[in-house]
Protein backbone atom coordinates (compact mmCIF):
# COMPACT_ATOMS: atom_id res chain seq x y z
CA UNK A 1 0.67 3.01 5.33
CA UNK A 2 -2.97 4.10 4.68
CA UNK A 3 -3.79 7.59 4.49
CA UNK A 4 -7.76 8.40 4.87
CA UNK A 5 -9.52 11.64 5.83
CA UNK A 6 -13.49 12.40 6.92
CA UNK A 7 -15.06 12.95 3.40
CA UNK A 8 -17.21 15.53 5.77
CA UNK A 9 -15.96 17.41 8.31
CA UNK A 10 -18.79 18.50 10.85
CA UNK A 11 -15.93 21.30 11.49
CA UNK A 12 -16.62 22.42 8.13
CA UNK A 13 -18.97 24.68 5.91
CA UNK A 14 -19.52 21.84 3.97
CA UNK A 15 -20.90 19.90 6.72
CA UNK A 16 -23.20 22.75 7.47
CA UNK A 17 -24.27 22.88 3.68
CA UNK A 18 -24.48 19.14 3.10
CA UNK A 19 -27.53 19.22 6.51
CA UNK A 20 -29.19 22.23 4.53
CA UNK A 21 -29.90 20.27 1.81
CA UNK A 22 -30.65 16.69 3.25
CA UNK A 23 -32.99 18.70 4.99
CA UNK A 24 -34.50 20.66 1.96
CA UNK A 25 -35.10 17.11 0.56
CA UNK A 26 -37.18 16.28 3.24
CA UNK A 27 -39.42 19.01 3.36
CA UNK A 28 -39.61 19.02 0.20
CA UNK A 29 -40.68 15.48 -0.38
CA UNK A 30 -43.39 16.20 2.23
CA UNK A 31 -44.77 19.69 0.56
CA UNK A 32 -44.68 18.22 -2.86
CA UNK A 33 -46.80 15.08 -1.45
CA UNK A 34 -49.08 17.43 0.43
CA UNK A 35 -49.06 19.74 -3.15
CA UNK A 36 -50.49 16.72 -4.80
CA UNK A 37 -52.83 15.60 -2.24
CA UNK A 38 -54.12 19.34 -2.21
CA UNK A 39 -55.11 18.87 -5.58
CA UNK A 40 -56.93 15.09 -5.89
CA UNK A 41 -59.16 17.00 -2.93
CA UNK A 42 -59.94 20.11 -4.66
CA UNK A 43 -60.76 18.00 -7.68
CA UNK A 44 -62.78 15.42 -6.13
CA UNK A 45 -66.32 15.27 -6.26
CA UNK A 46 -68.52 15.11 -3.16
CA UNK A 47 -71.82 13.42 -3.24
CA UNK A 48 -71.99 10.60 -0.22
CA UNK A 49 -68.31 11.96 0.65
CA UNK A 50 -66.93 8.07 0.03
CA UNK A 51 -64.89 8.60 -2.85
CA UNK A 52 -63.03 12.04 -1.37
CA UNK A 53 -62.54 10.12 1.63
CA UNK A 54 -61.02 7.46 -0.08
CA UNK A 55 -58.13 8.87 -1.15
CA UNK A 56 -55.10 6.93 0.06
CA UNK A 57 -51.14 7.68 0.22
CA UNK A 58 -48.64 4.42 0.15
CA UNK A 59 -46.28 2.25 -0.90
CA UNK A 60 -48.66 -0.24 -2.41
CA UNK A 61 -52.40 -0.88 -3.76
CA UNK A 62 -54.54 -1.12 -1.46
CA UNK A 63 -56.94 -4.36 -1.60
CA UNK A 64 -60.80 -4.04 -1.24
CA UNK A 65 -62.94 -0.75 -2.22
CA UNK A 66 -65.42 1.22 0.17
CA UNK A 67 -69.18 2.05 -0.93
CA UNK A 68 -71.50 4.37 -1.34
CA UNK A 69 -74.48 2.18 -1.21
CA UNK A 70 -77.39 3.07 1.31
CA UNK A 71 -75.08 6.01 2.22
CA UNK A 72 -77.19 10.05 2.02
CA UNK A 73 -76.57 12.55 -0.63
CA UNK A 74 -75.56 15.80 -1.47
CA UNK A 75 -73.21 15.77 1.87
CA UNK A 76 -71.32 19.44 2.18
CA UNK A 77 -68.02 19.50 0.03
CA UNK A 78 -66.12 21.60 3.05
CA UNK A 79 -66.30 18.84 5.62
CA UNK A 80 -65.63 15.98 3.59
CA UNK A 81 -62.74 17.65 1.58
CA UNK A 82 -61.16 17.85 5.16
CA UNK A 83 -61.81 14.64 6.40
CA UNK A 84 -59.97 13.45 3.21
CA UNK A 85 -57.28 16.07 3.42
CA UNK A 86 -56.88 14.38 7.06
CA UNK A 87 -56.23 11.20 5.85
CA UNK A 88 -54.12 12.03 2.71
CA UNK A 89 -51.31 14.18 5.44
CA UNK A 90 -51.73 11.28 8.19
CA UNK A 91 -50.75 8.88 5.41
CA UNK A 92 -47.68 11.27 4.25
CA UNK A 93 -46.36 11.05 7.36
CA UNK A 94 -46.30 7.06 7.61
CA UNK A 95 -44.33 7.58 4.57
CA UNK A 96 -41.48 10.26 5.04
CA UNK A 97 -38.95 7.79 5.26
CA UNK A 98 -40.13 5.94 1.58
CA UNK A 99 -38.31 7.15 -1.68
CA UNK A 100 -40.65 9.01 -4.16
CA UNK A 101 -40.48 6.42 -6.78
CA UNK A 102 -42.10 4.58 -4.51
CA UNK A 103 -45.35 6.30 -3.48
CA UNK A 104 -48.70 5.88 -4.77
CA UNK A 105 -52.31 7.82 -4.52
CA UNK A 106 -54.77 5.33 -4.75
CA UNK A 107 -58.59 6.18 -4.52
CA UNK A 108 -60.25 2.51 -3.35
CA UNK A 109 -64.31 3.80 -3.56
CA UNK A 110 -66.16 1.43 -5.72
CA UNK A 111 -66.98 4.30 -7.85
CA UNK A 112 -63.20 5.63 -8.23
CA UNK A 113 -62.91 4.64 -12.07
CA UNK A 114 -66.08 5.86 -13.04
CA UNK A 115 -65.06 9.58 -11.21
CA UNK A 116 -61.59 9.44 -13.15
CA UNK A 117 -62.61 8.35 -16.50
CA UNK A 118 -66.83 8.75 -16.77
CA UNK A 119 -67.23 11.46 -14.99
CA UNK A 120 -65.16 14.01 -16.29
CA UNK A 121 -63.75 14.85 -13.07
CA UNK A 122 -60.29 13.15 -13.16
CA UNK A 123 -58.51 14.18 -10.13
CA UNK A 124 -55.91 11.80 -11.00
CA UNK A 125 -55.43 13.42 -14.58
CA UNK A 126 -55.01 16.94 -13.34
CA UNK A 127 -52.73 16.49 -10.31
CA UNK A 128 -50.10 14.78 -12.62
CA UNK A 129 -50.70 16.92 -15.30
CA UNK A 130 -49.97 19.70 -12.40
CA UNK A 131 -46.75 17.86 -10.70
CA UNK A 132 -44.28 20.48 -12.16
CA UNK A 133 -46.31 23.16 -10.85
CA UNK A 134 -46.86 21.61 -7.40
CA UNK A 135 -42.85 20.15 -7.57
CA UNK A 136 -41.55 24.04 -8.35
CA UNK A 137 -43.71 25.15 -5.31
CA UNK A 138 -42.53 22.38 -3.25
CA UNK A 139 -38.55 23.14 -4.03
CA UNK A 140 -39.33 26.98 -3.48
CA UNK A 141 -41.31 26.35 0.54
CA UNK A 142 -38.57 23.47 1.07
CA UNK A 143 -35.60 26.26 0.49
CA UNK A 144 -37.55 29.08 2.40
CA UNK A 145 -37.69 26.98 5.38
């Protein structure tokens, strides 16, 4: 005769635990996202406000580029690092459900490579070199909430 038993009980602490957590994954998948989007914005240079605003959050590459061209200078850094900041959280939320692995912060101005590897600015560069930092505060908010 077969013997089997509920690996989780919902009657049980464990149950209780085993929710904490899957939900401490969640947030922090979306604070550690938000972390890194944080800082491509803060590091991103704002002259027409294309490239800041052309910051993207998927599961793929995005095809084409956006331009600068006939577009006016010297545009205020506040409003466009918001618009972009916009973007960058509406696009973490189409991806909550996607496995880390499988995210990727593209940038699809015309001038992106130039800003990353010309320009000295590197956005790119310093919010990877920064993922610890922004993964420790990510685990830390994720567990507070």
């Amino acid at each position: 005769m077969t013997v089997s038993f509920k690996v989780v009980d919902n009657r049980t602490s464990i149950s209780g635990k085993i929710k904490d957590m899957e939900r401490q994954l969640e947030n922090y998948k979306v604070f550690f996202l938000q972390g890194m989007a944080e800082e491509i914005i803060l590091a991103s240079p704002v002259d027409t406000g294309t490239y800041i605003t052309s910051h993207t959050i998927s599961s793929s590459i995005p095809g084409g580029f956006t331009s600068s061209l006939g577009k006016p200078k010297n545009q205020d850094f506040s409003t466009y690092a918001q618009i972009g900041l916009n973007g960058l959280f509406s696009d973490i939320e189409a991806v909550r459900d996607l496995d880390l692995t499988a995210i990727r912060i593209s940038n699809v101005s015309g001038h992106a490579h130039v800003v990353e590897y010309e320009l000295g600015y590197a956005p790119y560069t310093m919010a990877r070199d920064k993922a610890s930092i922004i993964s420790q505060t990510a685990a830390i908010k994720a567990k507070s909430r």
